[in-house]
Protein backbone atom coordinates (compact mmCIF):
# COMPACT_ATOMS: atom_id res chain seq x y z
CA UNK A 1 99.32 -17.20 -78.21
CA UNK A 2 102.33 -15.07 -80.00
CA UNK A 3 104.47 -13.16 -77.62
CA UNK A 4 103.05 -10.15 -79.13
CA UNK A 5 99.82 -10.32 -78.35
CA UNK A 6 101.30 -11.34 -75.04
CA UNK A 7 102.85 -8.52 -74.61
CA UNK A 8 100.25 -6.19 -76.01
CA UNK A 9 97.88 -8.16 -73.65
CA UNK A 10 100.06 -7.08 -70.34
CA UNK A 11 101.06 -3.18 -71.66
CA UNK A 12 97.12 -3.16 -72.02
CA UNK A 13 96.68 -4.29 -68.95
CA UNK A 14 99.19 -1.91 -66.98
CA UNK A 15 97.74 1.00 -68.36
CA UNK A 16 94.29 0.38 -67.41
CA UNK A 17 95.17 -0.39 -63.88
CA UNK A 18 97.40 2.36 -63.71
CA UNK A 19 94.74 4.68 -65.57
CA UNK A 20 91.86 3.59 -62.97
CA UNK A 21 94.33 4.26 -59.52
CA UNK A 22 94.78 7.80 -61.05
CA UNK A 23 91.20 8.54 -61.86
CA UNK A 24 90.18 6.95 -58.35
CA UNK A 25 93.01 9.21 -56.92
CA UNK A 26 91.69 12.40 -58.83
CA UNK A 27 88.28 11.41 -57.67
CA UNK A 28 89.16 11.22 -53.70
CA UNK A 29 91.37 14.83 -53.94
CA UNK A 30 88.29 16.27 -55.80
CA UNK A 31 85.30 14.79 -53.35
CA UNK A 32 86.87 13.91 -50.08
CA UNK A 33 88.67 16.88 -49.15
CA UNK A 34 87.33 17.67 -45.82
CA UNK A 35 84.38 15.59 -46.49
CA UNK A 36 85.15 12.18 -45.39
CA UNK A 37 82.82 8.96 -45.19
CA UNK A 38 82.90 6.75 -43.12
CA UNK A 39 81.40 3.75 -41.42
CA UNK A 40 82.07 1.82 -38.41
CA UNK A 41 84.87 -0.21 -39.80
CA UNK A 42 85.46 1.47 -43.25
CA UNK A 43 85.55 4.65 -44.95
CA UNK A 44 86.54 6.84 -47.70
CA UNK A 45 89.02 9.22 -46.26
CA UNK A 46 91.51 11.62 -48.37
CA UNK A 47 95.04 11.49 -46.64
CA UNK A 48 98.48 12.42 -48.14
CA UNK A 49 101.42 10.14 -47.66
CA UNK A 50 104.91 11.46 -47.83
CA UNK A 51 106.67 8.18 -46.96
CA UNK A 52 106.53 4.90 -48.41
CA UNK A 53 104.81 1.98 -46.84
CA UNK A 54 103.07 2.96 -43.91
CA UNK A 55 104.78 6.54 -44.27
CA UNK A 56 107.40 5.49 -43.43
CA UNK A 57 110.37 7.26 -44.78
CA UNK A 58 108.85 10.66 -45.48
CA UNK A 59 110.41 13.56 -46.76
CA UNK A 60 113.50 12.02 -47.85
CA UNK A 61 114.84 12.49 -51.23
CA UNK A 62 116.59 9.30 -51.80
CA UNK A 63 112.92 7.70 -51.43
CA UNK A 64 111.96 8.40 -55.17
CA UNK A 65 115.19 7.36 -56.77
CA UNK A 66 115.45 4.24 -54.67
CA UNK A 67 111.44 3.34 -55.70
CA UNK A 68 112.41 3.97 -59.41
CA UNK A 69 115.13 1.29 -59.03
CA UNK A 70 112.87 -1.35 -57.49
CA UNK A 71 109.89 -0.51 -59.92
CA UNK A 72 112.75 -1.24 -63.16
CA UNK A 73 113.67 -4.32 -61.09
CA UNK A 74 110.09 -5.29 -60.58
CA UNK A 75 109.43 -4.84 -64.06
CA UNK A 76 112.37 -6.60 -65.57
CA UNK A 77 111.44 -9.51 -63.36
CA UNK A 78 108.17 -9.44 -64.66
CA UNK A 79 109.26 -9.86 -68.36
CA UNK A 80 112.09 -12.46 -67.71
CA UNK A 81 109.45 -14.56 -65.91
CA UNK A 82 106.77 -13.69 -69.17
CA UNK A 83 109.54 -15.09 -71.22
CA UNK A 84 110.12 -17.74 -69.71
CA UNK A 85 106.41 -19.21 -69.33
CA UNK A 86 106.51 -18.36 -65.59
CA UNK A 87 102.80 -16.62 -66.07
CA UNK A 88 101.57 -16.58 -62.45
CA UNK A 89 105.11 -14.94 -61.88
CA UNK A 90 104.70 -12.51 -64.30
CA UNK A 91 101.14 -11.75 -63.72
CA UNK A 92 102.31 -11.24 -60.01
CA UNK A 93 105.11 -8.82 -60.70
CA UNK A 94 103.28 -6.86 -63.58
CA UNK A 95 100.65 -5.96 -61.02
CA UNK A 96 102.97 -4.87 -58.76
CA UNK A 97 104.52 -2.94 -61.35
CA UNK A 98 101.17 -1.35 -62.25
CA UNK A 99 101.14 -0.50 -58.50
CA UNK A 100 103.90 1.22 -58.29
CA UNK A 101 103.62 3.28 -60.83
CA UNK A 102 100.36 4.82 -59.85
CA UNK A 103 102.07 5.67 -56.88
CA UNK A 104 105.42 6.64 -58.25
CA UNK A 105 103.09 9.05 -60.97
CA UNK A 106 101.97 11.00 -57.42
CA UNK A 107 105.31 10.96 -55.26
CA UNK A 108 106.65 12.85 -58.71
CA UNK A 109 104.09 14.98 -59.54
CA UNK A 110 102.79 16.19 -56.22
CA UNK A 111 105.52 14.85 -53.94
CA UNK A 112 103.15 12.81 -51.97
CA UNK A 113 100.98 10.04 -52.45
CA UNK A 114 97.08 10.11 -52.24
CA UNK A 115 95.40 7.30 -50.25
CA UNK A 116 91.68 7.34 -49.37
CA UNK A 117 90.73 3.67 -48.31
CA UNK A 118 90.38 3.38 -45.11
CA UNK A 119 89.77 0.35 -42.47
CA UNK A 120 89.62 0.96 -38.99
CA UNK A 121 92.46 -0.31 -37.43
CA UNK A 122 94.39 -1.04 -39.98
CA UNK A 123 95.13 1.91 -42.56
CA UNK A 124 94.24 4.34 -45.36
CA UNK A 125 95.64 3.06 -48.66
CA UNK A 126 94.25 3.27 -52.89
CA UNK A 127 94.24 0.77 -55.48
CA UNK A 128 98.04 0.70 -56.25
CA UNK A 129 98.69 -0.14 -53.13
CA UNK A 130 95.88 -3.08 -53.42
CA UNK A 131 97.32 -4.30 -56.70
CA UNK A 132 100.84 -3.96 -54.87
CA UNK A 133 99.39 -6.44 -52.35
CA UNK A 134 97.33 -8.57 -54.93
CA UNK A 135 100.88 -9.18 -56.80
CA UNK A 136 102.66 -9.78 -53.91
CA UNK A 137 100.36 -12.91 -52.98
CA UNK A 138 99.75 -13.75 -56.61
CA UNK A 139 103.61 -13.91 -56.93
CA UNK A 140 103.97 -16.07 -53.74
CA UNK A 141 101.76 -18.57 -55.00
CA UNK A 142 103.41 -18.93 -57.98
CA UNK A 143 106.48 -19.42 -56.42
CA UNK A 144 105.09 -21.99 -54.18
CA UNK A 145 102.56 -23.26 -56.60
CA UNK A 146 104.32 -23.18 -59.95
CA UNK A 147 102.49 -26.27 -61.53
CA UNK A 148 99.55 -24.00 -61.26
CA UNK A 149 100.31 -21.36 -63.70
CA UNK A 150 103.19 -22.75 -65.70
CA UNK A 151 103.26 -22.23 -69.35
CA UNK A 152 103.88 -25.35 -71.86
CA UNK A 153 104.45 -24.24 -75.23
């Protein structure tokens, strides 16, 4: 496979998931507000998060500069390991990437993040934080498992 359609391939990709966190984040702020579901362990339940992770760190303005930084980190991490044939790596680090943005999109335009998931017990989240989570493990077990996903060619 050319590098092209490589990279083609994995800018197609991050859009998508990026485009499908924002329409699933329009969807919640248009149909869940004030009108949550829920069940006895899960729901569907529109909250706004100021912070980062777990809230934490709300209403400071360092918070989107700082993200912005880590995101271009993220990202250039995720190419250099593309190049190099590291593609469990990469595939790890562009989904984070296409998590963060769909967060980063809200903390810029609204100031806040929407999350709607919700598991008792645990916490109310969306799918950029899920693909966050997915790369995060996907990148761990390519670190630990590179034979695995290894390009040779």
């Amino acid at each position: 496979m050319s590098k092209k359609v490589l990279y083609v391939g994995w800018a197609s990709a991050i859009v998508a998931m990026i485009a499908v966190d924002q329409l699933a984040k329009w969807l919640a702020r248009r149909l869940l507000a004030g009108n949550p579901l829920t069940g006895r362990f899960v729901g569907l339940v529109l909250t706004m998060n100021s912070g980062v992770a777990f809230g934490l760190f709300g209403g400071r303005s360092w918070v989107i500069p700082v993200n912005a930084l880590l995101g271009c980190t993220v990202f250039a991490a995720g190419l250099g390991a593309l190049l190099h044939g590291d593609r469990g790596l990469a595939s790890g680090l562009l989904i984070i990437f296409a998590g963060f943005c769909g967060n980063f999109i809200d903390r810029v335009t609204m100031g806040k993040v929407t999350d709607f998931m919700w598991i008792r017990g645990w916490s109310v989240f969306n799918l950029a934080d899920c693909f966050v989570t997915a790369g995060a493990i996907l990148s761990g077990l390519a670190l630990v498992f590179p034979q695995w996903w290894r390009s040779h060619g």
